[in-house]
C-alpha atoms as a PDB file:
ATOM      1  CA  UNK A   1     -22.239 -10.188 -15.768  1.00  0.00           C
ATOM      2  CA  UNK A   2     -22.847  -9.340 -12.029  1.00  0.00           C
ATOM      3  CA  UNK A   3     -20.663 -12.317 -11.164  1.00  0.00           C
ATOM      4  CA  UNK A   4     -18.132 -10.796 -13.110  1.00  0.00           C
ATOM      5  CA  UNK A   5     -18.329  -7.348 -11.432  1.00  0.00           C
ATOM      6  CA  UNK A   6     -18.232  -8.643  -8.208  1.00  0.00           C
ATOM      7  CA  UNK A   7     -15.280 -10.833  -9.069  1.00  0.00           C
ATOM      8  CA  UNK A   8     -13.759  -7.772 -10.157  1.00  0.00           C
ATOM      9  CA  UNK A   9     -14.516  -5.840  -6.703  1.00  0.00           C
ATOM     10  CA  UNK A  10     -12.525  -8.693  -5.375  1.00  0.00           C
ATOM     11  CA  UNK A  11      -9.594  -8.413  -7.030  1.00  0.00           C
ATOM     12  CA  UNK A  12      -9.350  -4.599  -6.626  1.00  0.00           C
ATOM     13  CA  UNK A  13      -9.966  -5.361  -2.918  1.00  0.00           C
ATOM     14  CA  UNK A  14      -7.049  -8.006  -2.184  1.00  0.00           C
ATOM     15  CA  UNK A  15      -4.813  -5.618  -4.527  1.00  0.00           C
ATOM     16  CA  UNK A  16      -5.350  -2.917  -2.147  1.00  0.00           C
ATOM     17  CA  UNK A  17      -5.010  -4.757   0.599  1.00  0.00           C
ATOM     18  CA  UNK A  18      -2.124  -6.968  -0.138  1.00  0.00           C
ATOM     19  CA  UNK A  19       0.557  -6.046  -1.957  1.00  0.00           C
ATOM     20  CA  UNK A  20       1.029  -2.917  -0.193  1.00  0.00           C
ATOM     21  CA  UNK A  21       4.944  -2.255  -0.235  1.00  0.00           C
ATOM     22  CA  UNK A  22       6.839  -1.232   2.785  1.00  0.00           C
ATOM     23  CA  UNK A  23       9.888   1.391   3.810  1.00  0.00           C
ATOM     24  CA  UNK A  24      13.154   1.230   6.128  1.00  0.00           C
ATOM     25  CA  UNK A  25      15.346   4.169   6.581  1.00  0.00           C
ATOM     26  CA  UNK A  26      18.127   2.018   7.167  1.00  0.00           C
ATOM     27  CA  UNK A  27      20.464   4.515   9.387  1.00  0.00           C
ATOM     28  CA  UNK A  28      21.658   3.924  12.724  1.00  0.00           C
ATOM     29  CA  UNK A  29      18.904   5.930  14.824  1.00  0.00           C
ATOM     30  CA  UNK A  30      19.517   4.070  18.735  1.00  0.00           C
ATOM     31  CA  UNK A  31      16.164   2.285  18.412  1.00  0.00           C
ATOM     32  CA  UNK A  32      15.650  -0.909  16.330  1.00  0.00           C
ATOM     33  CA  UNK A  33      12.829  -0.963  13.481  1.00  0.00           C
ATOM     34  CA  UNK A  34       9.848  -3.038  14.035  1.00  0.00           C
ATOM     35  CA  UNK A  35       7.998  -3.843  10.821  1.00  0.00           C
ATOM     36  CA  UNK A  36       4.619  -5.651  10.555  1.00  0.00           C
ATOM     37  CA  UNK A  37       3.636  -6.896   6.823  1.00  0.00           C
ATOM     38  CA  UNK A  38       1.168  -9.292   5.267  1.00  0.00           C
ATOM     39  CA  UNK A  39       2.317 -12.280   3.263  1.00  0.00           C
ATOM     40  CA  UNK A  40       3.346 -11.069  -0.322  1.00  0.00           C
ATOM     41  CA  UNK A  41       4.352  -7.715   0.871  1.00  0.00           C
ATOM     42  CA  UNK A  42       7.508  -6.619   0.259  1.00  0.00           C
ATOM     43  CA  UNK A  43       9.758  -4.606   2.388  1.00  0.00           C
ATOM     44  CA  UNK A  44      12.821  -2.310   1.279  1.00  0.00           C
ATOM     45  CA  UNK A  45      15.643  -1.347   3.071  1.00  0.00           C
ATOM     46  CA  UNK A  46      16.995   1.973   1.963  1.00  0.00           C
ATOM     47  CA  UNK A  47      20.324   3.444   2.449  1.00  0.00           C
ATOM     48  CA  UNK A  48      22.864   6.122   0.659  1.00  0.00           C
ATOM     49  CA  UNK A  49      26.253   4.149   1.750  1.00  0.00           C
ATOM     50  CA  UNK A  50      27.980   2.411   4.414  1.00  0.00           C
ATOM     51  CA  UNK A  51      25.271  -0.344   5.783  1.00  0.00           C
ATOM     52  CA  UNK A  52      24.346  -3.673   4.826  1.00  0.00           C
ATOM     53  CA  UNK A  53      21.421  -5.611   5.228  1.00  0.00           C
ATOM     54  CA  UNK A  54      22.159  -9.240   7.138  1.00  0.00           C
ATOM     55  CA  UNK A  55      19.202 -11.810   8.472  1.00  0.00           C
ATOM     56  CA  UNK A  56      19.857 -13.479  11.667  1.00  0.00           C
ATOM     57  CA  UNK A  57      18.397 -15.409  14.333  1.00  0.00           C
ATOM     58  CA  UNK A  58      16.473 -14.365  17.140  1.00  0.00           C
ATOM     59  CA  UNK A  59      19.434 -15.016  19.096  1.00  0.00           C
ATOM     60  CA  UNK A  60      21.361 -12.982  16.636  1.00  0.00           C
ATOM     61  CA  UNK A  61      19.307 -10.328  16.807  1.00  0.00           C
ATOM     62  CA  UNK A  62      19.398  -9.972  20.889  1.00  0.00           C
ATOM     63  CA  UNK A  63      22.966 -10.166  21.256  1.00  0.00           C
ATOM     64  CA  UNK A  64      24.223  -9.136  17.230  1.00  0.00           C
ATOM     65  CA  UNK A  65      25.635 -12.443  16.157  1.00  0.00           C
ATOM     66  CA  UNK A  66      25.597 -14.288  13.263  1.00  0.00           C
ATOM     67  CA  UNK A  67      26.826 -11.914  11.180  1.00  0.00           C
ATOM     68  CA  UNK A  68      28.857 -12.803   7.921  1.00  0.00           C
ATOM     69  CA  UNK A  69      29.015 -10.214   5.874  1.00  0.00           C
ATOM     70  CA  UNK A  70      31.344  -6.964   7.970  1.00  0.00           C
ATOM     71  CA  UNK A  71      31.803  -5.152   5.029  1.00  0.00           C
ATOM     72  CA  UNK A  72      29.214  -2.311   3.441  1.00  0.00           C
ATOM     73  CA  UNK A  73      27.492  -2.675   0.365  1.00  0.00           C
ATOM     74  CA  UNK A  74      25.576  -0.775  -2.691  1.00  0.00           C
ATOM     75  CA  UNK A  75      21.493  -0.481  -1.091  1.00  0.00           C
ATOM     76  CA  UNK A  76      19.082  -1.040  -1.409  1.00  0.00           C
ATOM     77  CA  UNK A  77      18.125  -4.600   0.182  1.00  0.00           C
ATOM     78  CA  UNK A  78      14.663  -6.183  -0.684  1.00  0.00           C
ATOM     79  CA  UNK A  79      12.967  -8.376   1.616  1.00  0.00           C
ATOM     80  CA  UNK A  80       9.426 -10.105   0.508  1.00  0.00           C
ATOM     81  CA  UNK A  81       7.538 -11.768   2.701  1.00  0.00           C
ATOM     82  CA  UNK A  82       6.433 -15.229   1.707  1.00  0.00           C
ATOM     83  CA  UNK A  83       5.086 -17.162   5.175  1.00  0.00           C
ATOM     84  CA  UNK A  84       4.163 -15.848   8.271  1.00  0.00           C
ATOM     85  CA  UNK A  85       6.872 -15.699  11.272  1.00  0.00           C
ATOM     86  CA  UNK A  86       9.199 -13.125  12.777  1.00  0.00           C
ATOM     87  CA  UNK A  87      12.291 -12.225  10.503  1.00  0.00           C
ATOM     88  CA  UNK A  88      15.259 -10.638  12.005  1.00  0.00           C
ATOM     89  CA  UNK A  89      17.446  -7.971  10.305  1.00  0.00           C
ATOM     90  CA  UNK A  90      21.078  -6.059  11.729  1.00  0.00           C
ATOM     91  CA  UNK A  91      23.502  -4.206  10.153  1.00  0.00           C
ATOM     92  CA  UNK A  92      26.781  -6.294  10.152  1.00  0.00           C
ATOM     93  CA  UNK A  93      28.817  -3.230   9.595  1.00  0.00           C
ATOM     94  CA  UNK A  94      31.594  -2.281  12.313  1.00  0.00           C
ATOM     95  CA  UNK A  95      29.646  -1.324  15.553  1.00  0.00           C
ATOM     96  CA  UNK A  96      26.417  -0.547  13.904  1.00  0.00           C
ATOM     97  CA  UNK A  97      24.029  -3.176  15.440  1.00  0.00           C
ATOM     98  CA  UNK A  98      26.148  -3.208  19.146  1.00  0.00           C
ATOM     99  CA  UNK A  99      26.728   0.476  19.126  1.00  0.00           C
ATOM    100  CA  UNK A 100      23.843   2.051  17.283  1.00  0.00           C
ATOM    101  CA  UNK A 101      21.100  -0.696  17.696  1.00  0.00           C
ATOM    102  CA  UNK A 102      20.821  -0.806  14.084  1.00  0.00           C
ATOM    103  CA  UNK A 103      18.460  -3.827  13.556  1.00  0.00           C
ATOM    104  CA  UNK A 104      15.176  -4.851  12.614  1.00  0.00           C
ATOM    105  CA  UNK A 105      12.400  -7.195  13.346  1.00  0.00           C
ATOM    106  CA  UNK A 106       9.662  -8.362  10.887  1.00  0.00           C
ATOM    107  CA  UNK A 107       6.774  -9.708  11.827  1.00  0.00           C
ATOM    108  CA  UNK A 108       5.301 -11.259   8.383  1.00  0.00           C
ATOM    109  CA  UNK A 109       1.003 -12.427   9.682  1.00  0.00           C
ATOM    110  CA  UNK A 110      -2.197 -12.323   7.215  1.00  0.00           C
ATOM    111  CA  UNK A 111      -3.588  -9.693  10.026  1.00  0.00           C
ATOM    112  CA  UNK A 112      -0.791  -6.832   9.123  1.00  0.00           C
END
């Protein structure tokens, strides 16, 4: 029965840890978003209208390239983080990532 309980303890422990969920205010604020999130964890973009959501390269991301999708769409865009490694995010709408440095980067390690 103590095995059990301890078990248990366990369990509540990782769910606490891990699993915790994550938040962008995806608007165009001059700064990119940096984002650090454990394997499993799940990040959400969030937006009213008028963004999009498009991974990229590193390369991408530095000079907002890559992008294939110009047009906006209906949010919210879920990201979940299944290996470790540095994601990168822009907004491939009109001037948004150039202009507004509307982009993030998502660092997904087992210490976040």
């Amino acid at each position: 029965m103590k095995t059990i309980a301890v078990f248990a303890a366990f369990v509540v422990t990782l769910a606490t840890v891990h699993g915790h969920d994550h938040t962008i205010e995806w608007t165009i604020t001059g700064e990119p978003f940096e984002e650090c999130i454990a394997p499993g964890e799940t990040l959400e973009f969030i937006w009213a209208r008028g963004h999009n959501v498009e991974q990229v390269s590193a390369a991408g991301y530095a000079d907002c390239s890559g992008i294939t999708n110009t047009k906006p769409v209906a949010g919210n865009y879920k990201f979940t983080a299944h290996n470790a490694g540095t994601f990168y995010f822009v907004c491939g709408v009109g001037g948004h990532c150039k202009g507004g440095n509307q982009k993030a980067k998502i660092t997904v390690d087992p210490s976040c």
